[in-house]
Protein backbone atom coordinates (compact mmCIF):
# COMPACT_ATOMS: atom_id res chain seq x y z
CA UNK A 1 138.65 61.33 124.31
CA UNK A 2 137.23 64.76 124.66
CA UNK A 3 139.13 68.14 124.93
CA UNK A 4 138.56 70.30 127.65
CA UNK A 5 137.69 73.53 125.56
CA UNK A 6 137.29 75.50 128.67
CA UNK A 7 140.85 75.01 129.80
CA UNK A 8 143.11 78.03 130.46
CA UNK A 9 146.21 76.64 128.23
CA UNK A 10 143.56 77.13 124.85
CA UNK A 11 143.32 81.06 125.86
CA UNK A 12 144.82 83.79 123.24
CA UNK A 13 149.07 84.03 123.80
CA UNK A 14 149.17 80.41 124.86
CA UNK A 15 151.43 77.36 123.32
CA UNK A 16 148.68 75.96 122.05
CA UNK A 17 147.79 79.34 119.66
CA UNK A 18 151.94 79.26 118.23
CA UNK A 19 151.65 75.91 117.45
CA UNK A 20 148.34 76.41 115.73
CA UNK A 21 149.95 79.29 113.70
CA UNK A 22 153.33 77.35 113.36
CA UNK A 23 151.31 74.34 111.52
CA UNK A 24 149.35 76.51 109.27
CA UNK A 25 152.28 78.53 108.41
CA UNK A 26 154.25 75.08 107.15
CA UNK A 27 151.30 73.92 105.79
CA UNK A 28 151.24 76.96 103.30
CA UNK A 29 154.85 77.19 102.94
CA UNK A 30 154.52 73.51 101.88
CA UNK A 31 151.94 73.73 99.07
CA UNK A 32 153.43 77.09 97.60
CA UNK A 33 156.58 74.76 97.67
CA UNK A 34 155.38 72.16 95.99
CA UNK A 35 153.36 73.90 93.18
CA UNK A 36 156.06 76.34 92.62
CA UNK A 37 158.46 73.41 92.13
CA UNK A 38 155.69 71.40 89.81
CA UNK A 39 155.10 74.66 87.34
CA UNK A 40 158.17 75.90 87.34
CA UNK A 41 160.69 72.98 86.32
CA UNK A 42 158.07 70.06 85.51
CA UNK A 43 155.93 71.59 83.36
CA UNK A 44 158.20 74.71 82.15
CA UNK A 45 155.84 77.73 83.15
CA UNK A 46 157.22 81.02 83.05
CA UNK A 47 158.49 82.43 86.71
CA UNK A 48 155.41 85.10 87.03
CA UNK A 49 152.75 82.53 86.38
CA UNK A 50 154.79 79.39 88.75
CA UNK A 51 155.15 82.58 91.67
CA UNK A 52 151.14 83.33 91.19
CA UNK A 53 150.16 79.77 91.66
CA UNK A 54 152.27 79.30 94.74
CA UNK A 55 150.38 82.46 95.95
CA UNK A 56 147.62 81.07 95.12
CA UNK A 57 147.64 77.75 96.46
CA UNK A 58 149.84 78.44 99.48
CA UNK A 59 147.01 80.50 100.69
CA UNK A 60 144.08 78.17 99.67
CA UNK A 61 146.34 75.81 101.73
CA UNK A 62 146.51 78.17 104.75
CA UNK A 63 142.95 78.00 104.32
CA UNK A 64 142.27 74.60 104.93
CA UNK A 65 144.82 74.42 107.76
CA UNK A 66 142.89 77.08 109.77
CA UNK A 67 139.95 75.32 109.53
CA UNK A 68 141.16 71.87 109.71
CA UNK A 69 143.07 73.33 113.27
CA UNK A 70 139.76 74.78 114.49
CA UNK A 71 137.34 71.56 114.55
């Protein structure tokens, strides 16, 4: 089945556009999450270096949500 990229409900302010944003943003939030969580109380990093790689990977994460959402 084919989407119908020339429909009006894909345009800029639609539902389609939040929920777009809404899935990267959890995606993100998820991975900074997760590596936060890993660095910080499984492998005993120090707070500065457990917030940069949430930073860091949150946004990598973001990333690949964006471009994952526009195929």
């Amino acid at each position: 089945m084919k989407r119908d990229r020339n429909s009006k409900a894909d345009g800029p302010g639609s539902f389609g556009t939040m929920k777009q944003r809404t899935y990267i943003a959890l995606h993100a939030l998820a991975a900074a999450l997760f590596i936060f969580l890993l660095q910080r109380y499984a492998l005993n990093a120090s707070l500065d270096s457990s917030l940069l790689w949430a930073l860091t990977f949150g946004g990598c994460a973001a990333g690949l949500a964006y471009s994952q959402s526009n195929r």
